[in-house]
C-alpha atoms as a PDB file:
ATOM      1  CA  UNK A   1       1.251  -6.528   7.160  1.00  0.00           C
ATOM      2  CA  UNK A   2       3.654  -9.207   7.401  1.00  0.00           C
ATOM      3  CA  UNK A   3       1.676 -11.642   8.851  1.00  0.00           C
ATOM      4  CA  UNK A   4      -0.879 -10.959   6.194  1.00  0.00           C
ATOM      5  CA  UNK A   5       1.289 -11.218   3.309  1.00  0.00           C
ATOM      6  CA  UNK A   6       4.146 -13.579   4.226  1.00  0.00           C
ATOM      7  CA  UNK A   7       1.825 -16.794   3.664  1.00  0.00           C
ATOM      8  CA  UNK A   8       0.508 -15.636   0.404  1.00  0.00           C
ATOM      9  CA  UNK A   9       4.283 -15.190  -0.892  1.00  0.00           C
ATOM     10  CA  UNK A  10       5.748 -17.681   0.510  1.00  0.00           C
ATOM     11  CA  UNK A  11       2.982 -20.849   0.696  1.00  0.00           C
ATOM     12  CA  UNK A  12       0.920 -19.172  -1.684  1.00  0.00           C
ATOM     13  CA  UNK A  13      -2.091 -19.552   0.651  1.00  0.00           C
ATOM     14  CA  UNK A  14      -5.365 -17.125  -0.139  1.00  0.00           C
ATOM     15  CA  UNK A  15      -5.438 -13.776   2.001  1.00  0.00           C
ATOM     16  CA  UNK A  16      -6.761 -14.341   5.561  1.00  0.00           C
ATOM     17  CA  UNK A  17      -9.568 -11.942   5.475  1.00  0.00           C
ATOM     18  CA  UNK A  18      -9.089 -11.706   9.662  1.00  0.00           C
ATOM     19  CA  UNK A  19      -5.617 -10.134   8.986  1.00  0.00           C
ATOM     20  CA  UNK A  20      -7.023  -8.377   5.582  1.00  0.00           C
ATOM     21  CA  UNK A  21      -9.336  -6.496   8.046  1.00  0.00           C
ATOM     22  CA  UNK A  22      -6.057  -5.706  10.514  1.00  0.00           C
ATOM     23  CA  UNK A  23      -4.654  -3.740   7.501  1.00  0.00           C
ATOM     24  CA  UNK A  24      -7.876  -2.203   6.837  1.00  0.00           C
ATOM     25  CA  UNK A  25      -8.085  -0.704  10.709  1.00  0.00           C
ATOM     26  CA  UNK A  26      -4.560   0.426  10.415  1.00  0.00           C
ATOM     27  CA  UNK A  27      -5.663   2.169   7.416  1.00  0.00           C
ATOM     28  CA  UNK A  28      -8.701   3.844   8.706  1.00  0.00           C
ATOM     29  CA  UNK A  29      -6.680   4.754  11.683  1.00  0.00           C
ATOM     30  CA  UNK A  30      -4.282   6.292   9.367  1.00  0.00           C
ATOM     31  CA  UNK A  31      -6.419   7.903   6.991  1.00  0.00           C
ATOM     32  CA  UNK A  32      -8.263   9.695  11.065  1.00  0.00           C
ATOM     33  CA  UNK A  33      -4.754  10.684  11.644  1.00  0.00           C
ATOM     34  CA  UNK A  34      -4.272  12.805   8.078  1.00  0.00           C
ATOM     35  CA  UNK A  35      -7.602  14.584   8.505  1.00  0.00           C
ATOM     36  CA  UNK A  36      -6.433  17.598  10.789  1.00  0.00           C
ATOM     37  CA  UNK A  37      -4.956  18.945   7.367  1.00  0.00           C
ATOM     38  CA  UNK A  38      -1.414  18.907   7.860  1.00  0.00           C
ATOM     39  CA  UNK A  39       1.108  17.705   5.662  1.00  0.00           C
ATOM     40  CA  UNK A  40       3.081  15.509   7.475  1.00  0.00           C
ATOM     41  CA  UNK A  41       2.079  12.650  10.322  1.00  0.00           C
ATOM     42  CA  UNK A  42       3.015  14.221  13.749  1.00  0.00           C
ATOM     43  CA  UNK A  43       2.020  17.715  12.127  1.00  0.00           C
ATOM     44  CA  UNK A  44       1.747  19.687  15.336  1.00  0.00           C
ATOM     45  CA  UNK A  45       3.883  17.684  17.700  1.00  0.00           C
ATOM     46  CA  UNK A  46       5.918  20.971  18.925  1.00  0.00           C
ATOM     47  CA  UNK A  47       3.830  23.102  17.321  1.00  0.00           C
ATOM     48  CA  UNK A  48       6.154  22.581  13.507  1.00  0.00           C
ATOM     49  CA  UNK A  49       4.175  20.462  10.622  1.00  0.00           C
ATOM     50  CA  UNK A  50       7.644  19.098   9.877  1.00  0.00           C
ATOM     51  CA  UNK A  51       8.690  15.663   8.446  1.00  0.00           C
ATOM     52  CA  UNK A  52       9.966  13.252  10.892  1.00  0.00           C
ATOM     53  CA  UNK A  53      10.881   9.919  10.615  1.00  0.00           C
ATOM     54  CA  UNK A  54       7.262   8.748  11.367  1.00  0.00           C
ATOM     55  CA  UNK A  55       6.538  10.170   7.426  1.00  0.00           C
ATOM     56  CA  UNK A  56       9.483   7.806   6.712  1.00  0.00           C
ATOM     57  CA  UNK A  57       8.449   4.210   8.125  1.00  0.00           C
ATOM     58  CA  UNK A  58       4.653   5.014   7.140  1.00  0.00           C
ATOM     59  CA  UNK A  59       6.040   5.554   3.238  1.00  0.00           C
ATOM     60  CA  UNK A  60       7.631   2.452   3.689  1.00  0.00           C
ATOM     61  CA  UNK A  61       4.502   0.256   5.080  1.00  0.00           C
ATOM     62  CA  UNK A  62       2.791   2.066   1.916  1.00  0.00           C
ATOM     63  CA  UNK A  63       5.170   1.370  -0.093  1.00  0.00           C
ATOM     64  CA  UNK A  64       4.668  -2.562   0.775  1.00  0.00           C
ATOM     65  CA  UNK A  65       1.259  -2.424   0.258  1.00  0.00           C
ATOM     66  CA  UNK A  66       1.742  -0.980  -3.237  1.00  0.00           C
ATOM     67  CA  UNK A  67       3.917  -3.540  -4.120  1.00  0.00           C
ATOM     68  CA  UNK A  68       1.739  -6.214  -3.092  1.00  0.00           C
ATOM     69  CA  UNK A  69      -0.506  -4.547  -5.331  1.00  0.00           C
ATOM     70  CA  UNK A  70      -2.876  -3.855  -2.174  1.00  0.00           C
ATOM     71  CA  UNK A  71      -5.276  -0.810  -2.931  1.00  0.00           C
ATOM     72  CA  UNK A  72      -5.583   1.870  -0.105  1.00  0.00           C
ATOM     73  CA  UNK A  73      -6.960   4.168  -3.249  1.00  0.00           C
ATOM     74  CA  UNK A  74     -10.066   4.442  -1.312  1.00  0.00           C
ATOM     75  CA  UNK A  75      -8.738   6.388   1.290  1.00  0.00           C
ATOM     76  CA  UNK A  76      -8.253  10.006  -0.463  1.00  0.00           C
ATOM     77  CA  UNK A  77      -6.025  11.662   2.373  1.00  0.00           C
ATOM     78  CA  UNK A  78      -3.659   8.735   2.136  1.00  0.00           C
ATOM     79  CA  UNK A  79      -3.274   8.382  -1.019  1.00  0.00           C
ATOM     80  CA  UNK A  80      -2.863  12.255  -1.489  1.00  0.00           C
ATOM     81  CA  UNK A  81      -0.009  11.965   1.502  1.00  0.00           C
ATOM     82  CA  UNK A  82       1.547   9.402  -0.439  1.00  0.00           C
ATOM     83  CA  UNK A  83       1.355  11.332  -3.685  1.00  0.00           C
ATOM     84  CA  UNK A  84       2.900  14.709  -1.858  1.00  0.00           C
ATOM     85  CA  UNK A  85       5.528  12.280  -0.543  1.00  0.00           C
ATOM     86  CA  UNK A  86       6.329  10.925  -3.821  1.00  0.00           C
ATOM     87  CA  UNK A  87       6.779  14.309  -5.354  1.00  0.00           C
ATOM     88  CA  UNK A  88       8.599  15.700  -2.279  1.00  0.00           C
ATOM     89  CA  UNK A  89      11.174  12.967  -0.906  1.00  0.00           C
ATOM     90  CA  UNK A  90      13.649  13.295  -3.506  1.00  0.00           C
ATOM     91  CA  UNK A  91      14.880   9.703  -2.838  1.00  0.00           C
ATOM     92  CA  UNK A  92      11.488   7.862  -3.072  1.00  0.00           C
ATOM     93  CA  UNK A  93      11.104   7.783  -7.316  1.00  0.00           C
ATOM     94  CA  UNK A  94      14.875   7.156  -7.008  1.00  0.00           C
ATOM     95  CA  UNK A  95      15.378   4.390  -4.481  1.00  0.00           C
ATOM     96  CA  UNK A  96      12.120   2.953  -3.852  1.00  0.00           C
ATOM     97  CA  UNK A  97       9.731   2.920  -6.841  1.00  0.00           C
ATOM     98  CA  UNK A  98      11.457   1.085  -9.552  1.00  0.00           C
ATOM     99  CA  UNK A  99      11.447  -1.776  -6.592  1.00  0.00           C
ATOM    100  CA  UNK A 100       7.620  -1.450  -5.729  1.00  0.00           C
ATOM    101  CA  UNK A 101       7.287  -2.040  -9.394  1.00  0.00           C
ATOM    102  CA  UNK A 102       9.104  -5.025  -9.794  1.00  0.00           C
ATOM    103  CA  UNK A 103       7.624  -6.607  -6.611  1.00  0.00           C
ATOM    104  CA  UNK A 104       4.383  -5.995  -7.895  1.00  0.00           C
ATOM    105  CA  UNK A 105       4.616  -7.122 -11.049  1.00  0.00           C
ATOM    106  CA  UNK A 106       6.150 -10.258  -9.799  1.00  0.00           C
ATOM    107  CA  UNK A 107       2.901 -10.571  -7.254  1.00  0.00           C
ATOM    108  CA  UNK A 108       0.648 -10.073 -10.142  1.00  0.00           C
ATOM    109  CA  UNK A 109       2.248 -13.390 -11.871  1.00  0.00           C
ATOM    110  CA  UNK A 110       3.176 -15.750  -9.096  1.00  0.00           C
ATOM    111  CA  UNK A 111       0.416 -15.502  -6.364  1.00  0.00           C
ATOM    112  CA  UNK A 112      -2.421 -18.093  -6.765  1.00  0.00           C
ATOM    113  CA  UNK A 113      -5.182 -15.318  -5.641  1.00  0.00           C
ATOM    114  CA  UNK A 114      -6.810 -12.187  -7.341  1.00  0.00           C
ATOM    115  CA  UNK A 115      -7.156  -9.006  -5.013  1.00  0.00           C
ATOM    116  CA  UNK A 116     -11.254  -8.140  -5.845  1.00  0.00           C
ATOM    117  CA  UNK A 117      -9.969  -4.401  -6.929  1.00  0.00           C
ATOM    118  CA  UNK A 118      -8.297  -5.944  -9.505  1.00  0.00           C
ATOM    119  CA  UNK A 119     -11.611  -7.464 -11.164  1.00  0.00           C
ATOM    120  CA  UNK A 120     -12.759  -4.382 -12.359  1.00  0.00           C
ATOM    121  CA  UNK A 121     -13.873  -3.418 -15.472  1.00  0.00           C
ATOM    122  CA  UNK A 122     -11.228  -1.605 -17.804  1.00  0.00           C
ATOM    123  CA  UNK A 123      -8.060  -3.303 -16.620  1.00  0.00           C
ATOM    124  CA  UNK A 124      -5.779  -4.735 -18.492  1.00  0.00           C
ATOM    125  CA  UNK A 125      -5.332  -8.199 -17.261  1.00  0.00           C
ATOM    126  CA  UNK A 126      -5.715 -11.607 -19.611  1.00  0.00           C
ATOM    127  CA  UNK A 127      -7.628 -14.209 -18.922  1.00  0.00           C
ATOM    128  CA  UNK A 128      -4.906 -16.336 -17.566  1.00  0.00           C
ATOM    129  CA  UNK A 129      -4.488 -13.876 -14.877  1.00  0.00           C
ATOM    130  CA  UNK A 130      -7.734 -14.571 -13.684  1.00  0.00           C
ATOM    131  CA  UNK A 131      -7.857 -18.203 -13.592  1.00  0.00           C
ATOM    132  CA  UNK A 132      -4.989 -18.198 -11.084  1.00  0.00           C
ATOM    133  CA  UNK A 133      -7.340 -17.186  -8.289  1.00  0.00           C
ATOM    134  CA  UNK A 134      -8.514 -19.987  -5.324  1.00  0.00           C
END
């Protein structure tokens, strides 16, 4: 994810869609990984669907992607882990979300290009928005 998003922060270059399609796979792979209907990410390693610190650095790789305003909504079991996460670390609305917001909103108003989710009918974005896109 870093490789995809550092030159869009920092050069504000377009996505590479080559990297764009790395974070897809890891999502796909992720989204294999939550199907056997556990809560947690290594549910079954020693036989306990426990939280380990696997739940943790995945929630933060989310979390990243959510701030760069990256969708993964089309993958229901993640974004149902993330939701269960949300309501269940007691930290994460605490520590992390105010942040996601403010990195995202600053995303939405200082990169050049507009993620295609974001086109959709019904959002509120203003024109200007828009016409920052390459």
């Amino acid at each position: 994810m870093t490789n995809y998003f550092k030159p869009q922060i920092t050069y504000n270059e377009a996505p590479n869609p080559v990297l764009g399609g790395e974070v897809e796979r890891g999502l796909q792979l992720l989204e294999r990984l939550l199907s056997k209907g556990n809560t947690y990410i290594l549910a079954g390693a020693g036989g306990n669907d426990v939280l380990t610190i696997a739940d943790f650095s995945i929630m933060a790789s989310l979390s990243q992607l959510e701030s760069m305003d990256y969708s993964y909504g089309k993958y229901e079991r993640i974004a149902k882990y993330v939701d269960f996460l949300k309501d269940n670390l007691a930290c994460y609305r605490e520590c992390f979300q105010e942040g996601v917001n403010l990195m995202k909103d600053w995303s939405r108003k200082n990169l050049k290009y507009v993620p295609a989710y974001l086109k959709q009918p019904g959002l509120p974005y203003d024109d200007n928005f828009f016409e920052r896109r390459i």
